[in-house]
N, C-alpha and C. Protein backbone atom coordinates (compact mmCIF):
# COMPACT_ATOMS: atom_id res chain seq x y z
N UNK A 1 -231.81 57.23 193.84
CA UNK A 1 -232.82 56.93 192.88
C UNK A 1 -232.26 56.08 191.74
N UNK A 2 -231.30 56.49 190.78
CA UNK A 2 -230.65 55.73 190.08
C UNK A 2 -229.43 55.25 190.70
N UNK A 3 -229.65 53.54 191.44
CA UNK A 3 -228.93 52.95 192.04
C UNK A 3 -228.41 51.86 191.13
N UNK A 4 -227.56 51.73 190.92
CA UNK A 4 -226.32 50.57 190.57
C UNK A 4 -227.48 49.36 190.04
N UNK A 5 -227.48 48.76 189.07
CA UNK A 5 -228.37 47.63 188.88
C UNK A 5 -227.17 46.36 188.60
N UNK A 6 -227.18 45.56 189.29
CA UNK A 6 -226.44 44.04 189.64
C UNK A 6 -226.66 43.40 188.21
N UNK A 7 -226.06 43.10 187.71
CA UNK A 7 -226.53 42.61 185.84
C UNK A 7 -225.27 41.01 186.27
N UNK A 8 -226.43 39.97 186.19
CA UNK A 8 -225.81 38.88 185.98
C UNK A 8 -225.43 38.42 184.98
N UNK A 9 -224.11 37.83 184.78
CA UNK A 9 -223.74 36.93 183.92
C UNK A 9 -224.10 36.59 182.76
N UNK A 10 -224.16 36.57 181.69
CA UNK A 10 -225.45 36.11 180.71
C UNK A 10 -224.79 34.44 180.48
N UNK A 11 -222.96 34.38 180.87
CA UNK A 11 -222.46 33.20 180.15
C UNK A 11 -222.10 32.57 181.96
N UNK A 12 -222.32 31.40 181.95
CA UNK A 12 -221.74 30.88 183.05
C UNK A 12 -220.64 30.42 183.37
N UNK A 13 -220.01 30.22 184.72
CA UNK A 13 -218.83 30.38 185.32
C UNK A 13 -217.93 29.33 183.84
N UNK A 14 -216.85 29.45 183.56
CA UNK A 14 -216.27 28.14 182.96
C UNK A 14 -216.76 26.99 183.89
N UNK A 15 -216.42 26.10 183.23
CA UNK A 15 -216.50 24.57 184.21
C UNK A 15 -215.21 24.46 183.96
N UNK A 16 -214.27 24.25 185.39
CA UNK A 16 -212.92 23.05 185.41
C UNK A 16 -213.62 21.91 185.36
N UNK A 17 -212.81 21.11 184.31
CA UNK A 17 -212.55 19.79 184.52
C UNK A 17 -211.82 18.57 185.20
N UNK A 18 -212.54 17.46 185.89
CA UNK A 18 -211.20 16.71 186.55
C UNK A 18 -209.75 16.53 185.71
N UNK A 19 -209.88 16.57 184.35
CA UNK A 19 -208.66 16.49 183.43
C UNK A 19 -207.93 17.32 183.38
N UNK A 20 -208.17 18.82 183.75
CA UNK A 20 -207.17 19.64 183.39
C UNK A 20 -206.12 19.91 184.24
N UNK A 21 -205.09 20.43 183.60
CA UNK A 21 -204.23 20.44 185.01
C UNK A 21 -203.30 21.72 184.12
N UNK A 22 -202.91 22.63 185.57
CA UNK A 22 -202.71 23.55 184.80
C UNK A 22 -201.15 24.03 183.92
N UNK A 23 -200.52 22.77 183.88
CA UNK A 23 -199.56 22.64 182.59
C UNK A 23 -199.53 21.44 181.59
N UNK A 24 -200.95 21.69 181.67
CA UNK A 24 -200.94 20.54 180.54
C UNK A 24 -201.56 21.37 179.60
N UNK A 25 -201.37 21.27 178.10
CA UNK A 25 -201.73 22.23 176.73
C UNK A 25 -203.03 21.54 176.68
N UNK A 26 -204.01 22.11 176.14
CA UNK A 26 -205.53 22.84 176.23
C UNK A 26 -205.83 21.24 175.65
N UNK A 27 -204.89 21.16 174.29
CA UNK A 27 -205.18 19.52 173.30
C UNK A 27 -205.36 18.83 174.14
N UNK A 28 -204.77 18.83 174.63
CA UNK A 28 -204.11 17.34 176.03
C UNK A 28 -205.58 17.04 176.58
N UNK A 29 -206.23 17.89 177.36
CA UNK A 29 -207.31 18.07 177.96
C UNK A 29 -208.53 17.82 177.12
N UNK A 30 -208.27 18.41 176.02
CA UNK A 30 -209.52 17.99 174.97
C UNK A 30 -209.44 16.59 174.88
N UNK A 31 -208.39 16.26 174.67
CA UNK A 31 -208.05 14.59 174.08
C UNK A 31 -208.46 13.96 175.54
N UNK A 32 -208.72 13.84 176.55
CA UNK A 32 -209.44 13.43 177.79
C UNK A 32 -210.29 13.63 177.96
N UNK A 33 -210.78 14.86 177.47
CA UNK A 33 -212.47 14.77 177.87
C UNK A 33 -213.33 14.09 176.69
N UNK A 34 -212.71 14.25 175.53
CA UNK A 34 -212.95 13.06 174.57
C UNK A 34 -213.38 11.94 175.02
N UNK A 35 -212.24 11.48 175.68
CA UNK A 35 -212.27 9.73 175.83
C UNK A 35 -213.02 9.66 177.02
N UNK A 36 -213.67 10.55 177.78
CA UNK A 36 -214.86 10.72 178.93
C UNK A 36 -216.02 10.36 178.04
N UNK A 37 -216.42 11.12 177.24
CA UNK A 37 -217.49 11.35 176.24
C UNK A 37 -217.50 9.94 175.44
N UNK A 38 -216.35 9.32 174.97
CA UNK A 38 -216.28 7.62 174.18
C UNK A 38 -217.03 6.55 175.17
N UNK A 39 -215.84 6.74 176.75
CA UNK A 39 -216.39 6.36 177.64
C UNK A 39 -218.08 5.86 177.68
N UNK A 40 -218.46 7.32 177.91
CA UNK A 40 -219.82 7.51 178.22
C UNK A 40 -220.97 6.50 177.06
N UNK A 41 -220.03 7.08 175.67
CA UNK A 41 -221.17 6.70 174.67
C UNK A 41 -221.16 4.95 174.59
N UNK A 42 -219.81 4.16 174.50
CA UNK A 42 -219.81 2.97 174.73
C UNK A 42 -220.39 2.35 175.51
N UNK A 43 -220.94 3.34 176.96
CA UNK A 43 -221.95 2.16 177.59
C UNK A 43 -222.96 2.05 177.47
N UNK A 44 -223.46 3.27 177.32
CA UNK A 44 -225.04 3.53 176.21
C UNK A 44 -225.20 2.44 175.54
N UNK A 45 -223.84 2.27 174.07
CA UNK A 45 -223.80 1.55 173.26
C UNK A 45 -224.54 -0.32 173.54
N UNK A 46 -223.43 -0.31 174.25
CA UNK A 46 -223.66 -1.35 175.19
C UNK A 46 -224.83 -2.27 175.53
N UNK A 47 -225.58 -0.69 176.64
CA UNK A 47 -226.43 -0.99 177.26
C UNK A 47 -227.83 -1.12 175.92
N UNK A 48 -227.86 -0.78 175.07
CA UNK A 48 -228.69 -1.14 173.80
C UNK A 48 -228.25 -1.87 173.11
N UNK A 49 -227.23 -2.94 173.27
CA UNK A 49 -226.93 -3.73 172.33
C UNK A 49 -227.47 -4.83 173.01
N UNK A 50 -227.43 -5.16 174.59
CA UNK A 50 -228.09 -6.34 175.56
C UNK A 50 -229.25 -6.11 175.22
N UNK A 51 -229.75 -5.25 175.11
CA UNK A 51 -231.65 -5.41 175.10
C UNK A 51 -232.49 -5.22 173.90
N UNK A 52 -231.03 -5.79 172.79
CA UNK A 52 -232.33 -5.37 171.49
C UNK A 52 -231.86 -6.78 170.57
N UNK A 53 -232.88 -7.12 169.79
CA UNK A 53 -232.76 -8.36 169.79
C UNK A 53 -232.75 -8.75 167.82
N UNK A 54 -232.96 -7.49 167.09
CA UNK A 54 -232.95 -7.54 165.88
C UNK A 54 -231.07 -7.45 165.52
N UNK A 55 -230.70 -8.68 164.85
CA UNK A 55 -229.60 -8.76 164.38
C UNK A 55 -228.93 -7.56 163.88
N UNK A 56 -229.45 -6.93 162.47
CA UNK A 56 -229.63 -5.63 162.18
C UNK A 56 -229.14 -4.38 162.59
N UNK A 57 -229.68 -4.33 163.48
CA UNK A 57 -229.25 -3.02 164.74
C UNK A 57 -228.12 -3.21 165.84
N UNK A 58 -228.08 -4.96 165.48
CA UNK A 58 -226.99 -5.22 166.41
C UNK A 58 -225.82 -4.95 165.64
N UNK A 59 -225.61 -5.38 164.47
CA UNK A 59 -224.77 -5.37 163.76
C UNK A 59 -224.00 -3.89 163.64
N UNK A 60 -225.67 -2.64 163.74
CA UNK A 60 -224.94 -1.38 163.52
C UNK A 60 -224.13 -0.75 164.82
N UNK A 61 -224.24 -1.40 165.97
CA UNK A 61 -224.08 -1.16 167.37
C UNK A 61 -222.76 -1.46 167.34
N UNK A 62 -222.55 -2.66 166.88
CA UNK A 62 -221.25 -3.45 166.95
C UNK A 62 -220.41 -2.62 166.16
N UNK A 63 -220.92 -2.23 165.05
CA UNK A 63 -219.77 -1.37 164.01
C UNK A 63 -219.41 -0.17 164.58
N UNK A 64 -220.57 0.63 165.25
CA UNK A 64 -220.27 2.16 165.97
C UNK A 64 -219.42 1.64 167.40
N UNK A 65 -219.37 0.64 167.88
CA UNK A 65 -218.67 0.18 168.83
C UNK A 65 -217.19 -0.01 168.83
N UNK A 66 -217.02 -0.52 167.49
CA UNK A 66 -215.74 -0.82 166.94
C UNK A 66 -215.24 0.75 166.53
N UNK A 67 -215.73 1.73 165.74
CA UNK A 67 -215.45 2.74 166.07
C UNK A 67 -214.71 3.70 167.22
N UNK A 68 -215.13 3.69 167.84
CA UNK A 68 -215.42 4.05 168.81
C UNK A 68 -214.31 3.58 169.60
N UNK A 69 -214.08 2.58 169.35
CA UNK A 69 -212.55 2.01 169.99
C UNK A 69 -211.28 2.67 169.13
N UNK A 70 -211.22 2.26 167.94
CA UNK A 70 -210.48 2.98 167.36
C UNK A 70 -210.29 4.68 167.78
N UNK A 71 -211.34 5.36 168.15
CA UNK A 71 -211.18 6.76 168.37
C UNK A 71 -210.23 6.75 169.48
N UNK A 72 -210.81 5.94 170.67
CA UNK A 72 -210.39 5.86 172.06
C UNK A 72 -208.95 5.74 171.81
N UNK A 73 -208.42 4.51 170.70
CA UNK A 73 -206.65 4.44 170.52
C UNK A 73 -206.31 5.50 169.54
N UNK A 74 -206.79 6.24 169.07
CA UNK A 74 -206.16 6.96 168.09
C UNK A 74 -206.03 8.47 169.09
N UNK A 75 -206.43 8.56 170.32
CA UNK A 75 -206.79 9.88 171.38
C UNK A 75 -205.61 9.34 172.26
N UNK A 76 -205.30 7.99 172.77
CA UNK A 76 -204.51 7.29 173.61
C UNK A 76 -203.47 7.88 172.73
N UNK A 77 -203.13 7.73 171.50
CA UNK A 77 -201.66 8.00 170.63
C UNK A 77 -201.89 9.56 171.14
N UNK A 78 -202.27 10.09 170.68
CA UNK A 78 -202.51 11.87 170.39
C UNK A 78 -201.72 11.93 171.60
N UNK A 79 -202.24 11.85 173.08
CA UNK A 79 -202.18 12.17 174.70
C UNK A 79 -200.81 11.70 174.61
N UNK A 80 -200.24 10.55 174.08
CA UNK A 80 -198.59 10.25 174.32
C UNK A 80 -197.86 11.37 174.07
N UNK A 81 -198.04 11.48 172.08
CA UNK A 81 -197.27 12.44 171.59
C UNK A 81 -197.33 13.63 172.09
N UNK A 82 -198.38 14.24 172.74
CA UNK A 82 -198.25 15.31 173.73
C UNK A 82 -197.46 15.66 175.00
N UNK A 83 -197.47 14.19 175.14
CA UNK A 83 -196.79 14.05 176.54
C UNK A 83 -195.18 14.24 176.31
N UNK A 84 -195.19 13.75 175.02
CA UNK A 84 -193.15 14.07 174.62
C UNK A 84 -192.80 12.24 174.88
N UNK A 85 -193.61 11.80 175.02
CA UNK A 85 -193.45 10.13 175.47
C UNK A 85 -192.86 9.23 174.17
N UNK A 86 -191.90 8.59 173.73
CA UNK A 86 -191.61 8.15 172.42
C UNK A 86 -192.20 6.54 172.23
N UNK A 87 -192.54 5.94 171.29
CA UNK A 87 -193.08 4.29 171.24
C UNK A 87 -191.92 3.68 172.00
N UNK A 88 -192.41 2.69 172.65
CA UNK A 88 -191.39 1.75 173.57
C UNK A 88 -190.22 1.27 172.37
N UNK A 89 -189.46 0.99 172.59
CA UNK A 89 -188.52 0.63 171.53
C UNK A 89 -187.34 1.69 170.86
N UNK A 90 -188.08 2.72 170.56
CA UNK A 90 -187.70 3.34 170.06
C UNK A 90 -186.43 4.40 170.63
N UNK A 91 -186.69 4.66 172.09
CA UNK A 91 -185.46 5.65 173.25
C UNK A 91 -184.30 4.82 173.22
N UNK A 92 -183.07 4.22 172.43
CA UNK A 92 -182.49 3.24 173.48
C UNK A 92 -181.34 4.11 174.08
N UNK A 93 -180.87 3.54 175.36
CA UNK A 93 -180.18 4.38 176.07
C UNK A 93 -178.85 4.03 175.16
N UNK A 94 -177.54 5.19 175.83
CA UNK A 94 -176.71 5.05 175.10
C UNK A 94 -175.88 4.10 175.44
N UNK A 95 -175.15 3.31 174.90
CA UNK A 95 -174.29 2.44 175.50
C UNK A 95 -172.66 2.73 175.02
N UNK A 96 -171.56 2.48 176.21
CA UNK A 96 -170.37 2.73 176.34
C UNK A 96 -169.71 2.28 174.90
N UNK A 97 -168.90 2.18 173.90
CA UNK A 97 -168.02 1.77 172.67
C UNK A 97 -168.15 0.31 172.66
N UNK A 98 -167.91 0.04 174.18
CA UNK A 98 -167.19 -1.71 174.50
C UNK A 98 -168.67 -2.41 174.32
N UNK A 99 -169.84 -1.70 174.16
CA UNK A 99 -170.92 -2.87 174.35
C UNK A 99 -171.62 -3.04 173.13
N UNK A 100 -171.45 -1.96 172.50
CA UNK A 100 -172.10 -1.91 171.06
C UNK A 100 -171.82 -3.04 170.26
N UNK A 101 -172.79 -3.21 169.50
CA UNK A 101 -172.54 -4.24 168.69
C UNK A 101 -171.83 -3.66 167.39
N UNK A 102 -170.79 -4.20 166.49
CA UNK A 102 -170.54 -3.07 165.44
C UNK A 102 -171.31 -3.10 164.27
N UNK A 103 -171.52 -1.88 164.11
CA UNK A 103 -172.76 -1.89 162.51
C UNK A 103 -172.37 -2.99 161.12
N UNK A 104 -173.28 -3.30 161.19
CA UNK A 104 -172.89 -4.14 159.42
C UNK A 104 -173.09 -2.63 158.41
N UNK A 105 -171.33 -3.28 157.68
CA UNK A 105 -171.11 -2.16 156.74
C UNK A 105 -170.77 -2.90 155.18
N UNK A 106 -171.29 -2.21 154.14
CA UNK A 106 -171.15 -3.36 153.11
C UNK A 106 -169.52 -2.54 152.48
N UNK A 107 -168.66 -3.38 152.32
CA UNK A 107 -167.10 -3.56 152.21
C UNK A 107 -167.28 -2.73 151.01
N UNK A 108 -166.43 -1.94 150.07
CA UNK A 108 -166.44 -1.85 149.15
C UNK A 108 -165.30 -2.36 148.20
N UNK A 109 -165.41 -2.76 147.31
CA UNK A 109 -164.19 -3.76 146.61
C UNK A 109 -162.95 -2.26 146.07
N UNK A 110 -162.11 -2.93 146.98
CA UNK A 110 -160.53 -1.83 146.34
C UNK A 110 -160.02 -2.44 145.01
N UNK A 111 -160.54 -3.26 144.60
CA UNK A 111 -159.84 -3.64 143.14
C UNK A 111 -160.73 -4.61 142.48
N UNK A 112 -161.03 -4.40 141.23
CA UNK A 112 -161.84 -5.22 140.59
C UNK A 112 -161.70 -6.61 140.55
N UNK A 113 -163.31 -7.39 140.51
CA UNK A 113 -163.00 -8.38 140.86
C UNK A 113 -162.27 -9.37 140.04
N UNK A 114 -161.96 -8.84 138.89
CA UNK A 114 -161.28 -9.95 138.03
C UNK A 114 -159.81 -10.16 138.21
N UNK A 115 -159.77 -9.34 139.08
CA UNK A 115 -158.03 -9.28 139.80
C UNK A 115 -158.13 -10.40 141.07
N UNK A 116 -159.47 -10.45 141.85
CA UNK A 116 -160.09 -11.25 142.62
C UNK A 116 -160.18 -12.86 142.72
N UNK A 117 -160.45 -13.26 141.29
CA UNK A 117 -160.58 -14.49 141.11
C UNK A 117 -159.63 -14.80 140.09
N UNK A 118 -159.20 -16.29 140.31
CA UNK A 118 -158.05 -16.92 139.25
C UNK A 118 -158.49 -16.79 138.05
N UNK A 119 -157.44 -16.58 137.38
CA UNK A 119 -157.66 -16.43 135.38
C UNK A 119 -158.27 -17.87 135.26
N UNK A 120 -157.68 -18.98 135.64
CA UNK A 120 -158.66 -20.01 135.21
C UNK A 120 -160.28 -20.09 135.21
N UNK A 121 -160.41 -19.25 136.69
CA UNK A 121 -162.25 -19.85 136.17
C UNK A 121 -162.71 -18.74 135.65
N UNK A 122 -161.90 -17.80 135.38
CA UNK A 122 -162.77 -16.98 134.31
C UNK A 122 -162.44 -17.36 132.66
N UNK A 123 -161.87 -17.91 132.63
CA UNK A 123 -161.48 -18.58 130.83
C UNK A 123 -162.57 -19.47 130.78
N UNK A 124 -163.29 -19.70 131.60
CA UNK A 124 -164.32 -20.74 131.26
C UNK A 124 -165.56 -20.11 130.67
N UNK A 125 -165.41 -18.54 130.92
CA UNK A 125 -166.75 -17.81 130.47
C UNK A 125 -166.41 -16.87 129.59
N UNK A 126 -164.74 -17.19 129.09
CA UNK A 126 -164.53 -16.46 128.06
C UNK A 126 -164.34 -15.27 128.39
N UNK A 127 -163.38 -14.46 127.44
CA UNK A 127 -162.39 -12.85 127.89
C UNK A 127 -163.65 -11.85 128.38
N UNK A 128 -163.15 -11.03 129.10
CA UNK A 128 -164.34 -10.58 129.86
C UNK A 128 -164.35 -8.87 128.73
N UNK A 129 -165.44 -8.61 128.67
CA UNK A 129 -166.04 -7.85 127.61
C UNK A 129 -166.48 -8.18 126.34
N UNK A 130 -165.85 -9.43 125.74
CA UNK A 130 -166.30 -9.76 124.40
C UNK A 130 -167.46 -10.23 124.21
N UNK A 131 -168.10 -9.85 123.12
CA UNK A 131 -169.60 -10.45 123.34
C UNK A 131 -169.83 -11.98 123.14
N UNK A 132 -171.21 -12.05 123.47
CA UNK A 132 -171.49 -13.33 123.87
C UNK A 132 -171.64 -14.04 122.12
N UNK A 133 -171.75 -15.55 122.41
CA UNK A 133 -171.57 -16.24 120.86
C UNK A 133 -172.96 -16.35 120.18
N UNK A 134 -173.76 -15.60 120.81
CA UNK A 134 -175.06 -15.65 119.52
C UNK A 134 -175.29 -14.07 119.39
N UNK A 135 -174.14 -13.40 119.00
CA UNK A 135 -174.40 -12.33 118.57
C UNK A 135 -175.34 -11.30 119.13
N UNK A 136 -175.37 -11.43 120.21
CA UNK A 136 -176.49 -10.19 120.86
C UNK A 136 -175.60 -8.66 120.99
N UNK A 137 -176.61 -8.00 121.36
CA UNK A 137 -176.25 -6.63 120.87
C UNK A 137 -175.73 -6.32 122.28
């Protein structure tokens, strides 16, 4: 009489996505289904920017368009740095002693330079510390 009542679901199954994969972090996946969704909206975009003919609206199409790109590269960066991927340039491999180029290092002077240069061309600018001939402070 009181038999078992079957009570469905109220929330439905998850959906997998073609993006996910199952060691990739949850972000990663968001940041792809994102750029599904940019995808999507850019052709919309698009497809109402060919068939409408008030400058106006074109103009606002074009700006949410341009948007919209920017999101797409700023999701492209995100998905790298996730990935552990570094900007091109930036990894360089290591190279052996013999190939390196050697660093520019700025010298530091072991003895002042007035030991450096001949007493003559400095008598031309007069003993070094004394003040100058219009009396400045």
């Amino acid at each position: 009489m009181n038999a078992p009542l079957a009570i469905a679901s109220p929330l439905p199954a998850p959906h997998k996505s073609p993006n996910s994969h199952p060691k990739r972090p949850k972000s990663y996946t968001q940041a792809a289904l994102l750029q599904d969704k940019l995808a999507d909206a850019v052709s919309l975009c698009r497809d109402d920017m060919d068939g409408c003919d008030d400058r106006e609206v074109r103009a606002r199409i074009g700006s949410a368009l341009a948007s919209m790109v920017r999101g797409w590269d700023i999701l492209e960066e995100r998905k790298r740095i996730l990935r552990g991927r570094p900007l091109p340039g930036h990894l360089r491999p290591d190279l052996p002693a013999a190939q390196r180029k050697p660093t520019k290092r700025v010298a530091l002077l072991a003895e002042p330079l007035e030991d450096r240069l001949d007493k003559e061309s400095l008598s031309a600018f007069g003993p070094v510390g004394a003040p100058s001939p219009g009396g400045g402070s």
